[in-house]
PDB file of N, CA and C in Angstrom:
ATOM      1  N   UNK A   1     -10.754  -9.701  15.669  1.00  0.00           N
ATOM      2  CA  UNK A   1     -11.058  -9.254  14.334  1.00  0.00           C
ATOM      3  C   UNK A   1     -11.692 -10.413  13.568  1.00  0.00           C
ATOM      4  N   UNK A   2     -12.777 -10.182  13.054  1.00  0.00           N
ATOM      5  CA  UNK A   2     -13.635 -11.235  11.987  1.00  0.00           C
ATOM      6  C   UNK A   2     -12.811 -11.121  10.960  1.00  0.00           C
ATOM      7  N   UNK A   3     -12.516 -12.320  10.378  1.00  0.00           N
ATOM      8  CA  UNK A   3     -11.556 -12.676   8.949  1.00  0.00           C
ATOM      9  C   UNK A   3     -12.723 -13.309   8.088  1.00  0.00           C
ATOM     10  N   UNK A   4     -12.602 -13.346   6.685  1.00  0.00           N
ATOM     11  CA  UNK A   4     -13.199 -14.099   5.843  1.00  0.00           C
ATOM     12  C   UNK A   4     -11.897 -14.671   5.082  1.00  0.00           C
ATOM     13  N   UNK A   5     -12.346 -15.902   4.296  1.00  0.00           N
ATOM     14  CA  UNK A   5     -11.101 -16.591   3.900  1.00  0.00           C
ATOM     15  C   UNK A   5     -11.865 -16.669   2.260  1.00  0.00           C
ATOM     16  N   UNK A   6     -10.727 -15.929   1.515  1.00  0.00           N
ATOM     17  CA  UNK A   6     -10.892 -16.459  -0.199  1.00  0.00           C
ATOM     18  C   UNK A   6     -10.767 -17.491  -0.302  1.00  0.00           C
ATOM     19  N   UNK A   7     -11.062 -18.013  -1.715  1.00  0.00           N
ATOM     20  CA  UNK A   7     -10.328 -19.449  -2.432  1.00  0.00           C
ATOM     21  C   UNK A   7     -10.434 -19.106  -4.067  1.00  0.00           C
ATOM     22  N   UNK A   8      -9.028 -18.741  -4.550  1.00  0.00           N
ATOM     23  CA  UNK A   8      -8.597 -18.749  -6.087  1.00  0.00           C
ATOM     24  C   UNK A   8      -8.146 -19.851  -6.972  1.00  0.00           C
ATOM     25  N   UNK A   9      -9.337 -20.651  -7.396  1.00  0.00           N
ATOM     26  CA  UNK A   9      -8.376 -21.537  -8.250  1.00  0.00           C
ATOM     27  C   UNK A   9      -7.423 -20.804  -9.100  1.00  0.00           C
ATOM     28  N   UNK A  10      -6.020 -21.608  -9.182  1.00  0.00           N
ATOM     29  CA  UNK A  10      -5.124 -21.169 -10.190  1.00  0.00           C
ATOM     30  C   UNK A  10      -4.740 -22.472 -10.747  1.00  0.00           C
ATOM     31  N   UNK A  11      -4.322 -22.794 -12.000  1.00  0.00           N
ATOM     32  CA  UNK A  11      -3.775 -23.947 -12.505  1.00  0.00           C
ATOM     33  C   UNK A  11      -2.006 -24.092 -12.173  1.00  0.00           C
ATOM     34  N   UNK A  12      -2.180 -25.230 -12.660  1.00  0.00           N
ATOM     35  CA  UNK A  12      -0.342 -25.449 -12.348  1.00  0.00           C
ATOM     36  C   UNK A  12       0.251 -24.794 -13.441  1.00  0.00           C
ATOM     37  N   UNK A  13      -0.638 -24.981 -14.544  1.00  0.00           N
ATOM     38  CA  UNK A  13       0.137 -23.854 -15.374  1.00  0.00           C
ATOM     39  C   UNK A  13       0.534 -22.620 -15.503  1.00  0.00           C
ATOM     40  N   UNK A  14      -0.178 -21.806 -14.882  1.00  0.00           N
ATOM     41  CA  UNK A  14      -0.200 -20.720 -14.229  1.00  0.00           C
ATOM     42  C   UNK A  14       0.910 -20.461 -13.271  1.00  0.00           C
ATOM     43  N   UNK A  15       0.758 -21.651 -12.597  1.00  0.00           N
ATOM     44  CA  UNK A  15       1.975 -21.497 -11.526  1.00  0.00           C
ATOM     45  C   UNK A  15       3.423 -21.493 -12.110  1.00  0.00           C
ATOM     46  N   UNK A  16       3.418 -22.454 -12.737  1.00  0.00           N
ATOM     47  CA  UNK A  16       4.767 -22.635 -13.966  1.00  0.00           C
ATOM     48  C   UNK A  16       5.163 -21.633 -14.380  1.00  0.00           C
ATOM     49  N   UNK A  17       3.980 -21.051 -14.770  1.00  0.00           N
ATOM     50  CA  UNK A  17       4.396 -19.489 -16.069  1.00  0.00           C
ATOM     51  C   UNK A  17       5.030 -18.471 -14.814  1.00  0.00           C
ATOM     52  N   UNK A  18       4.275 -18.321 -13.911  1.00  0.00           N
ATOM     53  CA  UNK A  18       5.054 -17.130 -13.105  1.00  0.00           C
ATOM     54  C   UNK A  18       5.929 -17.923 -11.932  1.00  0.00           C
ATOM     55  N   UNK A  19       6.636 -18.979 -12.512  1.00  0.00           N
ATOM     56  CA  UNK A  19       7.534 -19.576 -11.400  1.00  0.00           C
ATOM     57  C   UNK A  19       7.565 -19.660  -9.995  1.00  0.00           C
ATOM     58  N   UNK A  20       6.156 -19.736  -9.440  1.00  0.00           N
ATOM     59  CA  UNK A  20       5.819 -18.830  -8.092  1.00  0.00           C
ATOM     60  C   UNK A  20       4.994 -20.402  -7.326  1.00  0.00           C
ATOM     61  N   UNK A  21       5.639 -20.868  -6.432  1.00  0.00           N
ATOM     62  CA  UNK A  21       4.249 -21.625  -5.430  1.00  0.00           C
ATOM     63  C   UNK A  21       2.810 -20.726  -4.966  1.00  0.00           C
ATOM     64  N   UNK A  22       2.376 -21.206  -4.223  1.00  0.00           N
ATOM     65  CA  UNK A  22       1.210 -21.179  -3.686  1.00  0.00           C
ATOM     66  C   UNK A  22       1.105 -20.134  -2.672  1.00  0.00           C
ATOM     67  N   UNK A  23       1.853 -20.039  -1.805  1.00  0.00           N
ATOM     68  CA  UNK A  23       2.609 -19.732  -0.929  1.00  0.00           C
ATOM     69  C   UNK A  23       2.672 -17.858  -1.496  1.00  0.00           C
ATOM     70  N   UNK A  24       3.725 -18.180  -2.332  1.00  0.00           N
ATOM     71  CA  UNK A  24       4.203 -16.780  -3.050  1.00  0.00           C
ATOM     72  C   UNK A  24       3.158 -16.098  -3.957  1.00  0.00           C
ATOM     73  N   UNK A  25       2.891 -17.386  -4.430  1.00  0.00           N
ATOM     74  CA  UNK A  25       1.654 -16.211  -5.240  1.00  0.00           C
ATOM     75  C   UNK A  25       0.412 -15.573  -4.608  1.00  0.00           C
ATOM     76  N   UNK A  26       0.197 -16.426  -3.519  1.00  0.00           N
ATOM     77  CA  UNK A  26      -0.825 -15.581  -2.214  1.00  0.00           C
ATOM     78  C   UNK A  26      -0.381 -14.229  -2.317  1.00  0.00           C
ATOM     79  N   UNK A  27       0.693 -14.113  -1.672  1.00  0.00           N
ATOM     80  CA  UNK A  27       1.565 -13.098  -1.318  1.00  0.00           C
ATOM     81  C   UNK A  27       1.765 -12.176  -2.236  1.00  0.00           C
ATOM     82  N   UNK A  28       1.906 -12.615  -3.091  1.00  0.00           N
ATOM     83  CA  UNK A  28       2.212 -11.073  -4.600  1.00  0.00           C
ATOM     84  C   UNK A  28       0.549 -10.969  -4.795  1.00  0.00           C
ATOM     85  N   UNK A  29      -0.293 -11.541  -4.601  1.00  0.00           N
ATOM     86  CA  UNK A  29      -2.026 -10.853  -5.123  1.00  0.00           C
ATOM     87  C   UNK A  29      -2.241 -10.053  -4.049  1.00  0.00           C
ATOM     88  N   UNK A  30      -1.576 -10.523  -2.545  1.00  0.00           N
ATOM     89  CA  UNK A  30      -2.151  -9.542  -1.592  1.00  0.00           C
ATOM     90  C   UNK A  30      -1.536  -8.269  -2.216  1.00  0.00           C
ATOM     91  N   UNK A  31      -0.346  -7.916  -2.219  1.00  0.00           N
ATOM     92  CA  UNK A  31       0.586  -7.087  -2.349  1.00  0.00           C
ATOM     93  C   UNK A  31       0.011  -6.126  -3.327  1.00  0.00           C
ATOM     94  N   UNK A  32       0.367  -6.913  -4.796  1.00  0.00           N
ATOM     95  CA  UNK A  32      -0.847  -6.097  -5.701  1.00  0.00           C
ATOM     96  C   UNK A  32      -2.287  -5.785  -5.399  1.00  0.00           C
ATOM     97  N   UNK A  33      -2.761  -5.879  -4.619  1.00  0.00           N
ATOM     98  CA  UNK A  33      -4.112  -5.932  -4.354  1.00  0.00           C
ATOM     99  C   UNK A  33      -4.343  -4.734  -3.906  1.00  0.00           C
ATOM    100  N   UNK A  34      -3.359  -4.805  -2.640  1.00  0.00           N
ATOM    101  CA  UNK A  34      -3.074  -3.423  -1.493  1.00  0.00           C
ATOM    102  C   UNK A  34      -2.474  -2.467  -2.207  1.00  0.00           C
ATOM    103  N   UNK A  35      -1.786  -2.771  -3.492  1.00  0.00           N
ATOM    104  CA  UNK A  35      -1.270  -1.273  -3.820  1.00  0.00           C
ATOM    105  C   UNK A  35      -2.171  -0.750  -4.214  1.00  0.00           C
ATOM    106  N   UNK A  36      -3.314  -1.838  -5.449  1.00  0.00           N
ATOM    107  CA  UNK A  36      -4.122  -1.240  -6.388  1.00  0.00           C
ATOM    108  C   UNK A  36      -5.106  -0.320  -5.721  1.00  0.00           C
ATOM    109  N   UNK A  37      -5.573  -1.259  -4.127  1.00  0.00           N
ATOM    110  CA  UNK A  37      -6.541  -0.219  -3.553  1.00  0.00           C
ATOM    111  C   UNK A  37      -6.423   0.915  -2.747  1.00  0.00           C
ATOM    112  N   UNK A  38      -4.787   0.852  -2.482  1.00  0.00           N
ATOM    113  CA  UNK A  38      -4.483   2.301  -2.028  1.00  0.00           C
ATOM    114  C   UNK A  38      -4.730   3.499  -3.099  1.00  0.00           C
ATOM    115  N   UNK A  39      -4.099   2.956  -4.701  1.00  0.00           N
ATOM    116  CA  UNK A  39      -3.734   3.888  -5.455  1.00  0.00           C
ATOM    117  C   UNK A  39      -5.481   4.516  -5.230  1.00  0.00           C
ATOM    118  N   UNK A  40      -6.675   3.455  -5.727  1.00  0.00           N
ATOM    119  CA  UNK A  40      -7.532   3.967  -5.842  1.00  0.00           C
ATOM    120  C   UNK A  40      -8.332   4.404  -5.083  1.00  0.00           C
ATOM    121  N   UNK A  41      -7.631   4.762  -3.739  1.00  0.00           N
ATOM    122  CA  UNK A  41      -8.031   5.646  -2.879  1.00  0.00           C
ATOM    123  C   UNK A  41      -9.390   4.821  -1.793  1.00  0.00           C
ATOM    124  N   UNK A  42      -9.433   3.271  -1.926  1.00  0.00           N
ATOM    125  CA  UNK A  42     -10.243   2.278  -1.414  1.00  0.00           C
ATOM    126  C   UNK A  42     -10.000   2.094  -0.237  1.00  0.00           C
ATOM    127  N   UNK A  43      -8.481   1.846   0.200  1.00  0.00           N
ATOM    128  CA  UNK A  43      -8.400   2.217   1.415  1.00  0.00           C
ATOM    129  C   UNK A  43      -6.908   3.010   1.637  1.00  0.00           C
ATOM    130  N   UNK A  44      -7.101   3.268   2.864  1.00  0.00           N
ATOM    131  CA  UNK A  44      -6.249   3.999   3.128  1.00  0.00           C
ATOM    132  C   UNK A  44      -4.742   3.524   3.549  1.00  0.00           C
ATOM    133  N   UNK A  45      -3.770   4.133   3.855  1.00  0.00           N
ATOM    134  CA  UNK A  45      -2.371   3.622   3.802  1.00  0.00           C
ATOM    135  C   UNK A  45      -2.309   2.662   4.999  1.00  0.00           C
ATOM    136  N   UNK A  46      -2.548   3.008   6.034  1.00  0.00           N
ATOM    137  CA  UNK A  46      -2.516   1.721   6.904  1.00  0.00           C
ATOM    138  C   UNK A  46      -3.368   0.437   6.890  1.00  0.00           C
ATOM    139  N   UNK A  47      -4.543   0.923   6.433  1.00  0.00           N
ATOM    140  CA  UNK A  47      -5.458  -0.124   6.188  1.00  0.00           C
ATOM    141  C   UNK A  47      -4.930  -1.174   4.522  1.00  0.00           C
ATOM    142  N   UNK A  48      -4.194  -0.328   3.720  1.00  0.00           N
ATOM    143  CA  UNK A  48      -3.297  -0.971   2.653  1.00  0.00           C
ATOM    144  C   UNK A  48      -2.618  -1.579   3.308  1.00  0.00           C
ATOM    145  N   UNK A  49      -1.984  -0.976   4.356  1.00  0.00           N
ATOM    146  CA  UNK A  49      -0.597  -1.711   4.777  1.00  0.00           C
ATOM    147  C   UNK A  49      -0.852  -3.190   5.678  1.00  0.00           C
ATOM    148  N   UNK A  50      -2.460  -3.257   6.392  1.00  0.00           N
ATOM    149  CA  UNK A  50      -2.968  -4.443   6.858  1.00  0.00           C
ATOM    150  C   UNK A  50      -2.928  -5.314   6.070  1.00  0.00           C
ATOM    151  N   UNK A  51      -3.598  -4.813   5.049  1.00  0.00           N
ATOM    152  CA  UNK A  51      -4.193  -5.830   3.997  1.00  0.00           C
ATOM    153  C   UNK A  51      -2.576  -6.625   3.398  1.00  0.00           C
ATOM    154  N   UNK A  52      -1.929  -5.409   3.399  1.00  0.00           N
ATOM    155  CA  UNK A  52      -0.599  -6.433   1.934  1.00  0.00           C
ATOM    156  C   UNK A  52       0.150  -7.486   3.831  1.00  0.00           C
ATOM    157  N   UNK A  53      -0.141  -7.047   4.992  1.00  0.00           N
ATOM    158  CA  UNK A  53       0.493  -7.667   5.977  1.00  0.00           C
ATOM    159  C   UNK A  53       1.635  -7.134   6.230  1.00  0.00           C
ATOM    160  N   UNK A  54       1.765  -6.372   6.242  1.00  0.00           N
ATOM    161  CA  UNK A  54       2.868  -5.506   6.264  1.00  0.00           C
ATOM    162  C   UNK A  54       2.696  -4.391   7.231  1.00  0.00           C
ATOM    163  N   UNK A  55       3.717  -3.750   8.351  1.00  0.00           N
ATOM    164  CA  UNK A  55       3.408  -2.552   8.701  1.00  0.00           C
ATOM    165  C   UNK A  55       3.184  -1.134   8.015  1.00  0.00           C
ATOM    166  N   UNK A  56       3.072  -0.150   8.238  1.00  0.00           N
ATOM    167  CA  UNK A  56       2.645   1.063   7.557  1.00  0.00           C
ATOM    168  C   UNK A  56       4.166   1.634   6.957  1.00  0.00           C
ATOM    169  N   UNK A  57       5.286   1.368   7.460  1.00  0.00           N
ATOM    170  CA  UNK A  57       6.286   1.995   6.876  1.00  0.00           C
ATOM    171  C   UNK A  57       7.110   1.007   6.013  1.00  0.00           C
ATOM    172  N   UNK A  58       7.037  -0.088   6.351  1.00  0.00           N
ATOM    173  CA  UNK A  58       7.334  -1.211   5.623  1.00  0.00           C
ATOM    174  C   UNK A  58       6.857  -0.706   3.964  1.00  0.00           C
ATOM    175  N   UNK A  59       5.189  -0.774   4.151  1.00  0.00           N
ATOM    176  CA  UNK A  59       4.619  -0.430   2.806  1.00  0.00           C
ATOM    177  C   UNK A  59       4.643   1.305   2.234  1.00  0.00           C
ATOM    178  N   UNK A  60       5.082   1.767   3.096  1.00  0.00           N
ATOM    179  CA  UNK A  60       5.453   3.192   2.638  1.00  0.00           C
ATOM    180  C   UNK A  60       6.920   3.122   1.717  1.00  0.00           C
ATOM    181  N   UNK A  61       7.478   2.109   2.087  1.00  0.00           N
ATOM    182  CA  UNK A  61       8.692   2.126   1.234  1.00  0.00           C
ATOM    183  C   UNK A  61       8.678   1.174   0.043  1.00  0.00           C
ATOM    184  N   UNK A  62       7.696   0.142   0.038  1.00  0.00           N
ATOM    185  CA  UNK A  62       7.331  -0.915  -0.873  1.00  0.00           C
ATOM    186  C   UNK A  62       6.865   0.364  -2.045  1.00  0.00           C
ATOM    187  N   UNK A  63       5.883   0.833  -1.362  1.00  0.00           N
ATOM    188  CA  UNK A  63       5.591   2.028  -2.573  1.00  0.00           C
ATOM    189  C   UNK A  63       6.427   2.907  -3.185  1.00  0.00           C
ATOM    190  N   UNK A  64       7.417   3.267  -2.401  1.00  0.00           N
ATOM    191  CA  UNK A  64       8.106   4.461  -3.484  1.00  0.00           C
ATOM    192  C   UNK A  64       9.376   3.289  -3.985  1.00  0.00           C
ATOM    193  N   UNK A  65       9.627   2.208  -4.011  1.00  0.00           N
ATOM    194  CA  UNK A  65      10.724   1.401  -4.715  1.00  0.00           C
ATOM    195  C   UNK A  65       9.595   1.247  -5.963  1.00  0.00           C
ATOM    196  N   UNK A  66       8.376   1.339  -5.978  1.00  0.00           N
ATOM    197  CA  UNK A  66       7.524   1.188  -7.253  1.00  0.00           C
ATOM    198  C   UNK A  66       7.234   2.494  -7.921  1.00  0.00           C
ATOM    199  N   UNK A  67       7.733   2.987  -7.197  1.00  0.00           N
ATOM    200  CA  UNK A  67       7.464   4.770  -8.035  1.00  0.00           C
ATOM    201  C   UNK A  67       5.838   5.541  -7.870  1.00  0.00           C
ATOM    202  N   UNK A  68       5.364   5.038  -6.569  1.00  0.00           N
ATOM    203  CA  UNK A  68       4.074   5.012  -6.487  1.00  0.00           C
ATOM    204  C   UNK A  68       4.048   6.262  -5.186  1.00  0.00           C
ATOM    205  N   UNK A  69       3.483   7.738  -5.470  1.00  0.00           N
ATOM    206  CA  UNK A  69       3.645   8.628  -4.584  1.00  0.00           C
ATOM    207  C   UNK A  69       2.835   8.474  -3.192  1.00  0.00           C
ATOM    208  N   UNK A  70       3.188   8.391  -2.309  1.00  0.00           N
ATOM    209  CA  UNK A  70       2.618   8.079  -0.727  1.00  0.00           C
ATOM    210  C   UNK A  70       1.730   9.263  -0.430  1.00  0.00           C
ATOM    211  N   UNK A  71       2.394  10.437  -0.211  1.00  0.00           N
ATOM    212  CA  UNK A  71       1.564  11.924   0.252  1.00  0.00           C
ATOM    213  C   UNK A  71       1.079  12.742  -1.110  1.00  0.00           C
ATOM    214  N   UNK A  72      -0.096  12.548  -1.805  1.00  0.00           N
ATOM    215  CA  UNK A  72       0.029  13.412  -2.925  1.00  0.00           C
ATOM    216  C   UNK A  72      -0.868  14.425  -2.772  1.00  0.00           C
ATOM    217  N   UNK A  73       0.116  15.815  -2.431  1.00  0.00           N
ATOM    218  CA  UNK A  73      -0.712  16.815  -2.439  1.00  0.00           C
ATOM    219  C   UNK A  73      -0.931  17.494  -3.464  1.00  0.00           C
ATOM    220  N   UNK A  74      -2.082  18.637  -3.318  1.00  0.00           N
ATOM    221  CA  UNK A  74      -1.911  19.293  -4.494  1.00  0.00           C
ATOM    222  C   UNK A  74      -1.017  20.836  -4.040  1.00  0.00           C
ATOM    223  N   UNK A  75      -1.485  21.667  -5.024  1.00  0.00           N
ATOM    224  CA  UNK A  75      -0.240  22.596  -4.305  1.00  0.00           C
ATOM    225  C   UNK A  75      -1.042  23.439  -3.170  1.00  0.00           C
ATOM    226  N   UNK A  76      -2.595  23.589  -3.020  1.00  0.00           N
ATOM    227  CA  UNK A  76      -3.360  24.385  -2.099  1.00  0.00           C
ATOM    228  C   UNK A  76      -3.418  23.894  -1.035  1.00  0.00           C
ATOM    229  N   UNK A  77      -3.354  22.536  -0.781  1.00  0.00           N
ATOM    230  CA  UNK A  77      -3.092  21.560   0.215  1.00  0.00           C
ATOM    231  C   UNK A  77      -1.651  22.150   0.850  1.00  0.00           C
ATOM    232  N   UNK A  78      -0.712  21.536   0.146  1.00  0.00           N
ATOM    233  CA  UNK A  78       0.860  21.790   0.638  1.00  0.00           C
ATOM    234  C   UNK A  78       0.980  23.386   0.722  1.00  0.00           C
ATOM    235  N   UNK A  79       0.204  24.295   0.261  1.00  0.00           N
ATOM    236  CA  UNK A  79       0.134  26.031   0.565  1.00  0.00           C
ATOM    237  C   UNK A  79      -0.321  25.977   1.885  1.00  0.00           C
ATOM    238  N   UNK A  80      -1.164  25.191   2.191  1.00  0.00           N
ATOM    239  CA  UNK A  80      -2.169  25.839   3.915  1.00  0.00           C
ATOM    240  C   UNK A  80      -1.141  25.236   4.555  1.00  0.00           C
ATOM    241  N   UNK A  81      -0.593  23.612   4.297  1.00  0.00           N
ATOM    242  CA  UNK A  81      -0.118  23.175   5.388  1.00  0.00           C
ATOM    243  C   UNK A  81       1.225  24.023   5.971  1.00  0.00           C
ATOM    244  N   UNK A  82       2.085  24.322   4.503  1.00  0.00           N
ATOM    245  CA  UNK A  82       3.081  24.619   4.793  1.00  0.00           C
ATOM    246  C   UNK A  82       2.874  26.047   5.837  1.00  0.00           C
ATOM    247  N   UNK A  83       2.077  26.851   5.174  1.00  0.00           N
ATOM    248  CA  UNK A  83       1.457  27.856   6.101  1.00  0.00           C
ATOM    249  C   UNK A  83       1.413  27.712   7.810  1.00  0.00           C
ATOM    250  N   UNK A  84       0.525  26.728   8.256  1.00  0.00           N
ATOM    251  CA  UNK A  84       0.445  25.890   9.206  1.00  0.00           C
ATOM    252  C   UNK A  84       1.691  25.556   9.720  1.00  0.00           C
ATOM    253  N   UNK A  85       2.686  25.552   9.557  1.00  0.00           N
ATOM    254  CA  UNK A  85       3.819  24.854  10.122  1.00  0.00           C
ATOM    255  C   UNK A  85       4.565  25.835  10.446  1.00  0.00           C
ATOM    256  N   UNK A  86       4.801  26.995   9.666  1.00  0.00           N
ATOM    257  CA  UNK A  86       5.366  28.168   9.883  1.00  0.00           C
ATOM    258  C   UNK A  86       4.559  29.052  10.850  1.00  0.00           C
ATOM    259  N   UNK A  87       3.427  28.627  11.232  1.00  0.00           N
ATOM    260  CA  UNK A  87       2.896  29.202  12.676  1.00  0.00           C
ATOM    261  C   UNK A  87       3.795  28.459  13.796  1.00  0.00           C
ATOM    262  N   UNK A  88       4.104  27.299  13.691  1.00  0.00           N
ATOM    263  CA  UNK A  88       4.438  26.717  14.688  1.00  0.00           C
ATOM    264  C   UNK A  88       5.355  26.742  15.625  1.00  0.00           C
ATOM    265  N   UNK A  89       5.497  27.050  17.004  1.00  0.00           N
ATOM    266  CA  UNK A  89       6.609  27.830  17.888  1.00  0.00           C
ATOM    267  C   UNK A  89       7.721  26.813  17.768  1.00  0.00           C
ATOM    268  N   UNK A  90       9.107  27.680  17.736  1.00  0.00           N
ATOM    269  CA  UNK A  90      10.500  26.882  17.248  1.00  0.00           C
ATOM    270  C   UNK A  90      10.865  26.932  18.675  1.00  0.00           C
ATOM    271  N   UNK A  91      11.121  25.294  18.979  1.00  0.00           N
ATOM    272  CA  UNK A  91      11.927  24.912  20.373  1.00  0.00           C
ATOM    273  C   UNK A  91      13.457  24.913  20.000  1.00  0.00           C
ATOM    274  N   UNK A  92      13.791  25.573  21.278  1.00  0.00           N
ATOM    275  CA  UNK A  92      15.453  25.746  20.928  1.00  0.00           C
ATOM    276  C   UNK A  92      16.001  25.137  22.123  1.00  0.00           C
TER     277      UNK A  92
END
């Protein structure tokens, strides 16, 4: 996989204010980063879940401790599917 590498200056003051090293604050921009571009539909949940470094269920649960909905259907969506499922032969 081809990587490109950022570089964010931040001041120490900055660092001070959100009590956070270098280290950590990497880590909370990825995080926020990956939620912001899931929410906005930029990328998708696993490809979010690359980006924050995290596996896909890892960040499936990062999201709903933020109140942030994972599957959002609408109700014509969740009408066909549910439809769809109730075709489906019941193993006994």
């Amino acid at each position: 996989m081809n990587t490109e590498t950022i570089t964010l200056e931040v001041s120490q003051d900055i660092l001070a204010a959100l009590k956070m090293g270098v280290q950590d604050l990497t880590q909370n921009i990825r995080l926020l980063a990956a939620i912001a571009f899931y929410q906005e539909k930029k990328l998708s949940l696993g490809k979010a879940a690359e980006f924050a470094g995290m596996n896909r269920l890892a960040f499936m649960d990062l999201l709903s401790t933020k109140g942030i909905i994972v599957f959002d259907y609408d109700e014509s969506t969740l009408t066909t599917d549910l439809a769809g499922i109730a075709q489906l032969p019941l193993h006994e």
